[in-house]
N, C-alpha and C. Protein backbone atom coordinates (compact mmCIF):
# COMPACT_ATOMS: atom_id res chain seq x y z
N UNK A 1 -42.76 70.67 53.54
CA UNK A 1 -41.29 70.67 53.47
C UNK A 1 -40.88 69.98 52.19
N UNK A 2 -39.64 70.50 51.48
CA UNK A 2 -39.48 69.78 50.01
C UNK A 2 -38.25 68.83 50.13
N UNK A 3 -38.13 68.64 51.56
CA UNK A 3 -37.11 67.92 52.16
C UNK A 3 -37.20 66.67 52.69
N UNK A 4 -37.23 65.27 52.19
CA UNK A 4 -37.14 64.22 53.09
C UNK A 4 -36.08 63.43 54.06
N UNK A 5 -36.25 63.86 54.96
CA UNK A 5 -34.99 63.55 55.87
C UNK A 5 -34.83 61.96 56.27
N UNK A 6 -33.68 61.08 56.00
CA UNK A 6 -33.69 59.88 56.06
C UNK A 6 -32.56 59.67 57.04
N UNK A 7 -33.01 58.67 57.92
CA UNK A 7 -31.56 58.38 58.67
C UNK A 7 -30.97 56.94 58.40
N UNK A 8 -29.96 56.94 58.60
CA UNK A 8 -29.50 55.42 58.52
C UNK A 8 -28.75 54.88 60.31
N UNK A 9 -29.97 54.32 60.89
CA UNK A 9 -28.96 53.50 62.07
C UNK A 9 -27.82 53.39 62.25
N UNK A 10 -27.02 52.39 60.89
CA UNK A 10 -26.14 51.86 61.19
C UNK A 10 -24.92 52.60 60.83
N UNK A 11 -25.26 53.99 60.52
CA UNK A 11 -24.22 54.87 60.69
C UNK A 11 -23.15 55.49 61.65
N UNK A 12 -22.06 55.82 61.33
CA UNK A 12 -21.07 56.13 62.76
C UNK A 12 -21.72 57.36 62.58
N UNK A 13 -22.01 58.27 62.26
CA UNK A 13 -22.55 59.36 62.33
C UNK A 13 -24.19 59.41 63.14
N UNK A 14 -23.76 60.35 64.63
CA UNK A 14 -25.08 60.33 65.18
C UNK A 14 -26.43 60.81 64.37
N UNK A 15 -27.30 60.44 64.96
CA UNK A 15 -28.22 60.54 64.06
C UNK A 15 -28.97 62.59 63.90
N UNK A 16 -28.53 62.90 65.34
CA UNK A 16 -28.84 64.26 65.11
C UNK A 16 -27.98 64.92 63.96
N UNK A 17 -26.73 64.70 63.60
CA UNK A 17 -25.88 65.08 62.61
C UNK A 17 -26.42 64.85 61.44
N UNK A 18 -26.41 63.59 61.47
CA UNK A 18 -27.86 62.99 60.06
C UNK A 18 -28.75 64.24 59.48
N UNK A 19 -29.07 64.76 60.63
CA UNK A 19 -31.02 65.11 60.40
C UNK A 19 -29.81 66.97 60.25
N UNK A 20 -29.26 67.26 61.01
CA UNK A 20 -28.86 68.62 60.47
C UNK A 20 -27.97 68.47 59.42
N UNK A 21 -26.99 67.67 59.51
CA UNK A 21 -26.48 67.61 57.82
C UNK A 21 -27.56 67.30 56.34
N UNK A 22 -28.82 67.28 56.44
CA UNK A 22 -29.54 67.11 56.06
C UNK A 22 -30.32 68.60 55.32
N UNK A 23 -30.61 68.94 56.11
CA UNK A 23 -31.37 70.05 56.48
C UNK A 23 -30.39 71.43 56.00
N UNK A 24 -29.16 71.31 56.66
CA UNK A 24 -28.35 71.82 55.68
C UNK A 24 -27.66 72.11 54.26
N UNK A 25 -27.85 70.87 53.88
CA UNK A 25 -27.85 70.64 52.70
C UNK A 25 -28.86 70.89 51.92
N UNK A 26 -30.62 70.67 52.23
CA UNK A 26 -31.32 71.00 51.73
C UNK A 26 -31.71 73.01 51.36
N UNK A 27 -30.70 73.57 51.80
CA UNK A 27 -30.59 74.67 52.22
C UNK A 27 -30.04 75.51 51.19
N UNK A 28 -28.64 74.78 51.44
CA UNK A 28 -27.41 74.91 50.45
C UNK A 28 -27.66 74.82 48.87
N UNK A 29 -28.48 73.73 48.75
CA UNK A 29 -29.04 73.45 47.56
C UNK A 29 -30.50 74.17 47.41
N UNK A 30 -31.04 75.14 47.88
CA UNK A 30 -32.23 75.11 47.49
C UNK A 30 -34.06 74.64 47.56
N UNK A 31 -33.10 73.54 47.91
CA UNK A 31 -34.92 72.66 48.20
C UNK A 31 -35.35 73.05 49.12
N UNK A 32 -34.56 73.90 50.49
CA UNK A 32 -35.19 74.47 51.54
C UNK A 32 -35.07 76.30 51.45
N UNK A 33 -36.26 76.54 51.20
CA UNK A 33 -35.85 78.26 51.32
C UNK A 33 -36.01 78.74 52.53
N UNK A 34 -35.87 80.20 52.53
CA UNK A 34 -36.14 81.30 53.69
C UNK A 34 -37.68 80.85 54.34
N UNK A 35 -38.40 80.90 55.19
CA UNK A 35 -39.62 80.63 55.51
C UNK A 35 -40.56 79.52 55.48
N UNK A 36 -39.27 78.50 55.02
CA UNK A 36 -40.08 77.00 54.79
C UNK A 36 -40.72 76.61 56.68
N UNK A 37 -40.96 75.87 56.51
CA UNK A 37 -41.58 75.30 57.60
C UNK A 37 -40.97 73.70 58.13
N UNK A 38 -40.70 73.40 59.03
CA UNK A 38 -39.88 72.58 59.06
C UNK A 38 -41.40 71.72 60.26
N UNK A 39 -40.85 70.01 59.93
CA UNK A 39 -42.01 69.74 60.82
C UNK A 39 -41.61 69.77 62.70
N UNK A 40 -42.76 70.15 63.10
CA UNK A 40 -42.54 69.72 64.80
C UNK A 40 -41.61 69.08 65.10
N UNK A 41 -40.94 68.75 66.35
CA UNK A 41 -39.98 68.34 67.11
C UNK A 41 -40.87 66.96 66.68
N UNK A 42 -41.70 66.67 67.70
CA UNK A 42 -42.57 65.62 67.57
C UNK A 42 -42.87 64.64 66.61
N UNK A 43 -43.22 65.52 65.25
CA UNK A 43 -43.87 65.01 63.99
C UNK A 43 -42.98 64.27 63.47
N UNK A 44 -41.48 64.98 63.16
CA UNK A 44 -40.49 64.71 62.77
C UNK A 44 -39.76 63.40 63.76
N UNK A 45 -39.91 63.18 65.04
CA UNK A 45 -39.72 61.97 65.83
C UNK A 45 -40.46 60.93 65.59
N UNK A 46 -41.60 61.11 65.15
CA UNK A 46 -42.42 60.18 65.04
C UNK A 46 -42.20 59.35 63.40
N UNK A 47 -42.07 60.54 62.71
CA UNK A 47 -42.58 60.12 61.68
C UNK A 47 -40.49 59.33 61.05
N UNK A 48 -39.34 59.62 61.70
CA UNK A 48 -38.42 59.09 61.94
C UNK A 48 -38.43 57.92 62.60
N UNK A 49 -39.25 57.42 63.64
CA UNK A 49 -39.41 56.64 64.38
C UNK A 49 -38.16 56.83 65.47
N UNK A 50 -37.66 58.19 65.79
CA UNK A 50 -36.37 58.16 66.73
C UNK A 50 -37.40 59.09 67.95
N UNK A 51 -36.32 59.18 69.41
CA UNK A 51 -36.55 59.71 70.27
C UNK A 51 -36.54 61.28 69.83
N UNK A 52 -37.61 62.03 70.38
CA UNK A 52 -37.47 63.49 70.16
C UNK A 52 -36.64 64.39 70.57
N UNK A 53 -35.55 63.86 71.86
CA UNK A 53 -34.76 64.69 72.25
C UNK A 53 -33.69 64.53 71.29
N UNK A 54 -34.08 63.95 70.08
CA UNK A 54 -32.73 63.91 69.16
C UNK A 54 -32.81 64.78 68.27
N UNK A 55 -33.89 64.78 67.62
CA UNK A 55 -34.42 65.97 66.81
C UNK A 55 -34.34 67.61 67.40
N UNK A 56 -34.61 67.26 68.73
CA UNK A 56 -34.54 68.57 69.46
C UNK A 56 -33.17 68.98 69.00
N UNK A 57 -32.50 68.73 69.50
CA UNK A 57 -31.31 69.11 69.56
C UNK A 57 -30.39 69.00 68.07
N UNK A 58 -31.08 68.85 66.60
CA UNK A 58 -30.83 69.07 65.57
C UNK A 58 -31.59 69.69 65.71
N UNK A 59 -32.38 70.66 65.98
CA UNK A 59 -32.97 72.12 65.62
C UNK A 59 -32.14 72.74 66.54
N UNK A 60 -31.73 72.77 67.96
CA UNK A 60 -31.36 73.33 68.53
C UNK A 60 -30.34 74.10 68.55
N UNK A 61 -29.29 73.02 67.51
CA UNK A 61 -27.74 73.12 66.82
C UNK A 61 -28.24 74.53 65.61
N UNK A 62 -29.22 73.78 64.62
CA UNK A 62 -29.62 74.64 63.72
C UNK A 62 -29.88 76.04 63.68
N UNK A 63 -30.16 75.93 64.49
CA UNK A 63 -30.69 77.50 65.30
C UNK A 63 -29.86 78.59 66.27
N UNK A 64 -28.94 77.70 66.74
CA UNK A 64 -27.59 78.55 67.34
C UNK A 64 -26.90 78.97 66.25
N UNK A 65 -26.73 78.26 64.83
CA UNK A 65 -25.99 78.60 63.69
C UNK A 65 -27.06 79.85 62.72
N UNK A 66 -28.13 79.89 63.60
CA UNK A 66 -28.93 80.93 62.77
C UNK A 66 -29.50 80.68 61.44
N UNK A 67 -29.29 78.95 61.46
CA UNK A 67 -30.03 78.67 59.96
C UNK A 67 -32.03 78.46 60.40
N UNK A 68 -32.12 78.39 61.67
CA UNK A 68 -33.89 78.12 61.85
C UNK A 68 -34.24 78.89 63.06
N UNK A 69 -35.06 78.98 62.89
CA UNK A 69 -35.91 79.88 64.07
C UNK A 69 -37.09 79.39 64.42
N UNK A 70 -37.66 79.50 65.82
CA UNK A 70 -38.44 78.69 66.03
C UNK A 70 -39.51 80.35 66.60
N UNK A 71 -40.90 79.85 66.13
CA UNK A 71 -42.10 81.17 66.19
C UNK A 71 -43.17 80.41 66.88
N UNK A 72 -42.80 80.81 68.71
CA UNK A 72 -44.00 80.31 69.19
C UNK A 72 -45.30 79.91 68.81
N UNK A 73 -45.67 79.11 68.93
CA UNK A 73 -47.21 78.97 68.50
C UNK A 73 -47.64 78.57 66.78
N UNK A 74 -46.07 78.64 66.17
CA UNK A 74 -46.55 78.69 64.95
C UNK A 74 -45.47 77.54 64.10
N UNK A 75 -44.20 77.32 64.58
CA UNK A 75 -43.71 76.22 64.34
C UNK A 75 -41.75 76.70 64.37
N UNK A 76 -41.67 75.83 63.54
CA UNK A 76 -39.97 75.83 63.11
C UNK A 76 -39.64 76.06 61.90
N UNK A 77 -38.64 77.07 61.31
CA UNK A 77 -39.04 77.66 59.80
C UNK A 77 -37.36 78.52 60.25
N UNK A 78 -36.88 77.59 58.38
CA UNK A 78 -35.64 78.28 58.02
C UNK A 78 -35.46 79.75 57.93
N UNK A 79 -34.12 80.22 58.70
CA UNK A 79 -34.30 81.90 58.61
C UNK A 79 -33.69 82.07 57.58
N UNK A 80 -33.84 83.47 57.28
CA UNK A 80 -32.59 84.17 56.86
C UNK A 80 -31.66 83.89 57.12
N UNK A 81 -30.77 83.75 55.84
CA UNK A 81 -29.29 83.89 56.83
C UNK A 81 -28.53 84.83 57.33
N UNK A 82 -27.84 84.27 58.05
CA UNK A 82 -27.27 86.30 59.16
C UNK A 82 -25.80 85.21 59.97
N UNK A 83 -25.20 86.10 59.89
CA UNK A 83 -23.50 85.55 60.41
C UNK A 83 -23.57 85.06 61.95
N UNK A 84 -23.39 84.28 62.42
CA UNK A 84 -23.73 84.03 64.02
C UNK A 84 -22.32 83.39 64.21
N UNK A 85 -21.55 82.72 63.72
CA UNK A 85 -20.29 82.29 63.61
C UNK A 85 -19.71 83.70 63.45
N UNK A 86 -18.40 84.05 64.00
CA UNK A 86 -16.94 84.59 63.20
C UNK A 86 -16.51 84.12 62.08
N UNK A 87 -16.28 84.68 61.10
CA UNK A 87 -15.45 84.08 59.90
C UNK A 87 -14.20 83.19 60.23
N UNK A 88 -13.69 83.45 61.36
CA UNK A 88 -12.51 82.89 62.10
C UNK A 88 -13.02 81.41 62.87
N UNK A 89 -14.10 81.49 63.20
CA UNK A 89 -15.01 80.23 63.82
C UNK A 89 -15.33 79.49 63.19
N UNK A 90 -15.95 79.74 61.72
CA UNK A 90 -16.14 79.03 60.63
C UNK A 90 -15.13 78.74 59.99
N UNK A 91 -14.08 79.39 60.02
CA UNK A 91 -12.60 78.19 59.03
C UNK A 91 -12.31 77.66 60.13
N UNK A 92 -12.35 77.30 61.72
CA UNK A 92 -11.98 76.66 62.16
C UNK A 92 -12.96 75.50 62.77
N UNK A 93 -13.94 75.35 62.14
CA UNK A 93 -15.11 74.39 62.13
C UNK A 93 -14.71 73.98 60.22
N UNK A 94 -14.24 74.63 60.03
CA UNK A 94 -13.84 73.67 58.52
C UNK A 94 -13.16 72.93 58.30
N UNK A 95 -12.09 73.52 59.06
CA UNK A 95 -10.31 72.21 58.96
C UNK A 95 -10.60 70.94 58.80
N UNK A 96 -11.15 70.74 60.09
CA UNK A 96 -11.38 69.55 60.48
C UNK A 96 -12.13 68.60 59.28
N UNK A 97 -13.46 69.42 58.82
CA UNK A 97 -14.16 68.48 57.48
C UNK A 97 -12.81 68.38 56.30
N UNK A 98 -12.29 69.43 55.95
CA UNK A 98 -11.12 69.19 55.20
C UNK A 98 -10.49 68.05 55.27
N UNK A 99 -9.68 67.96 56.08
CA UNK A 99 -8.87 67.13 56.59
C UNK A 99 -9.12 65.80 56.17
N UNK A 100 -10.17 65.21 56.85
CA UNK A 100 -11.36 64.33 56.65
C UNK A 100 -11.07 64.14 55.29
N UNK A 101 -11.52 65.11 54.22
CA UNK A 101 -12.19 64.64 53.19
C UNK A 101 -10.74 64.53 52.45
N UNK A 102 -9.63 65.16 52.88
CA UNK A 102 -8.39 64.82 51.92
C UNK A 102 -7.70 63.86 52.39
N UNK A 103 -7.70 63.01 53.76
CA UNK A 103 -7.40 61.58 54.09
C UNK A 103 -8.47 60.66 53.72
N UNK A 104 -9.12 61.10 53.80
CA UNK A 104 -10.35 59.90 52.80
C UNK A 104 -9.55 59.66 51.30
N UNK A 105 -9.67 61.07 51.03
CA UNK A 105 -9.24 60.56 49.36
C UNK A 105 -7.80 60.27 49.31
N UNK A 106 -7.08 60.57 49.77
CA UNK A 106 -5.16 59.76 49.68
C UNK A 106 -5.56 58.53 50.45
N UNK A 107 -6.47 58.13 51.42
CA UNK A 107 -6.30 56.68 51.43
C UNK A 107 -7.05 55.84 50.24
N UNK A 108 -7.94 56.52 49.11
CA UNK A 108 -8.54 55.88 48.35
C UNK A 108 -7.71 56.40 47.18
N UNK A 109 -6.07 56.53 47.20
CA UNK A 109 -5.15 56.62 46.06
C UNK A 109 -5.69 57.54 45.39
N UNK A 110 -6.34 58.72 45.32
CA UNK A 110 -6.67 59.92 44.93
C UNK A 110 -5.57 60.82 45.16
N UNK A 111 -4.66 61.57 43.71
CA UNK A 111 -3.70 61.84 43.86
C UNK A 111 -4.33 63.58 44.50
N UNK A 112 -3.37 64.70 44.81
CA UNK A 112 -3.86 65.81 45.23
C UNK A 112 -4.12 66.38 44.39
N UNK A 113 -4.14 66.25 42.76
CA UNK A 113 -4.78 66.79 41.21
C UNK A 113 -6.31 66.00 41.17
N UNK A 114 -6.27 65.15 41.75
CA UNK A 114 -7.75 64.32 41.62
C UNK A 114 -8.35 64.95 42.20
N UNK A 115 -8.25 65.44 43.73
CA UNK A 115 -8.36 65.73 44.70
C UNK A 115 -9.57 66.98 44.20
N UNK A 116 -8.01 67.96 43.41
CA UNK A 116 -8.78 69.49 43.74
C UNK A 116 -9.76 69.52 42.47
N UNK A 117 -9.42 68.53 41.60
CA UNK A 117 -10.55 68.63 40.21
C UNK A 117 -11.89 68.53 40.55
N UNK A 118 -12.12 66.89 41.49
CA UNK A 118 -13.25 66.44 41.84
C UNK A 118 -13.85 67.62 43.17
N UNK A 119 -13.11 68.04 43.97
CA UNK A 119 -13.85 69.16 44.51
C UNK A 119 -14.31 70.39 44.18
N UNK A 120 -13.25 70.82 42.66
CA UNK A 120 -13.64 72.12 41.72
C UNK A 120 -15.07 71.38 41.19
N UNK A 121 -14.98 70.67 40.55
CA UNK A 121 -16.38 70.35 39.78
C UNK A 121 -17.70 70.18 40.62
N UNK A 122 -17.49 69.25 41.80
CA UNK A 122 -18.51 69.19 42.66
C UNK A 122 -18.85 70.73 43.19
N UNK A 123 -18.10 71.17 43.66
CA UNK A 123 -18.72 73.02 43.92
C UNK A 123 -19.62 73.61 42.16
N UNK A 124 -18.74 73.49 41.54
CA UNK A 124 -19.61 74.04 40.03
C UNK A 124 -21.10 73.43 39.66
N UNK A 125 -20.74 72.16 40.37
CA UNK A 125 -22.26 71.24 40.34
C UNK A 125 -23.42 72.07 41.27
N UNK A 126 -22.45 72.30 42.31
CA UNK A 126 -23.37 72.96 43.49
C UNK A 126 -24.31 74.78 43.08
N UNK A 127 -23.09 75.25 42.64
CA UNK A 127 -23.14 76.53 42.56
C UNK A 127 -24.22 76.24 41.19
N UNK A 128 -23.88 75.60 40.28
CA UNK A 128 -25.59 76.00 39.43
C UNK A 128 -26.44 75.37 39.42
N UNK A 129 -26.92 74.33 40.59
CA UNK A 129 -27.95 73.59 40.62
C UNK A 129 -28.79 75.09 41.70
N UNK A 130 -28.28 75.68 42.68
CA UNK A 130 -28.41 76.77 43.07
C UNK A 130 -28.50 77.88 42.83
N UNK A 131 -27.71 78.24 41.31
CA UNK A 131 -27.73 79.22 40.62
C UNK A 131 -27.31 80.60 41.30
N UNK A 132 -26.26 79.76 42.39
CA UNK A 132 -25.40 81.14 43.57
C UNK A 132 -24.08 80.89 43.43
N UNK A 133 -23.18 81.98 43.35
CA UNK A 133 -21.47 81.75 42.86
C UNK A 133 -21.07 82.58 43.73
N UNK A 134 -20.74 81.69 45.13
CA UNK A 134 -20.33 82.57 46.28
C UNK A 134 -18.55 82.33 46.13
N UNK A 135 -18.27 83.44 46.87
CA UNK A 135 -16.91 83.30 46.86
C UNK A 135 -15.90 82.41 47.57
């Protein structure tokens, strides 16, 4: 895997969120392709030092969203991607991060020009470290 997944305890963020916001990201960016191999439920508990039903259920999430697939006998490995959300399901699983991220920044005096610059550039960062210019 070209992915090291780190958690932080003392985060308000559960730790299964951790390990799929993770994993996602490694995705998004590249470091995880189509057919990677992701480690065991187990391996990945252990080698986290967390309970496995936590990990479970960050693959479990992963995999209802159609980003992993799990191949009896042979392991856990990023799919293809393929639409399993509505487009209508997915802007409404977005708001909410929105929201978030534009009361974060007006409480940190980030005017709404700061706002859309630093999120234009961070996508441009994204889109060619990836070398994908989705719409």
């Amino acid at each position: 895997m070209a992915l090291n997944i780190n958690i932080n305890t003392g985060s308000s963020v559960p730790i299964y969120k951790q390990i799929t916001e993770q994993i996602r990201l490694g995705v998004a960016t590249g470091r995880l392709a189509v057919g990677d191999q992701l480690p065991s439920v187990r391996a990945l508990a252990e080698s986290l030092a967390i309970n496995p039903n936590t990990v479970a259920r960050a693959y479990n999430d992963l995999a209802h969203e159609g980003l992993l697939e799990t191949q009896p006998g042979r392991g856990v490995f990023i799919s293809a991607k393929r639409q399993v959300l509505s487009r209508e399901e997915s802007r409404r699983r977005l708001e909410p991060l929105i929201n978030t991220l534009i009361s974060e920044g007006m409480a940190l005096n980030f005017s709404a020009e700061e706002l859309q610059a630093a999120f234009a550039k961070q996508l441009r960062q994204w889109q060619n470290e990836k070398g994908n210019h989705h719409e």
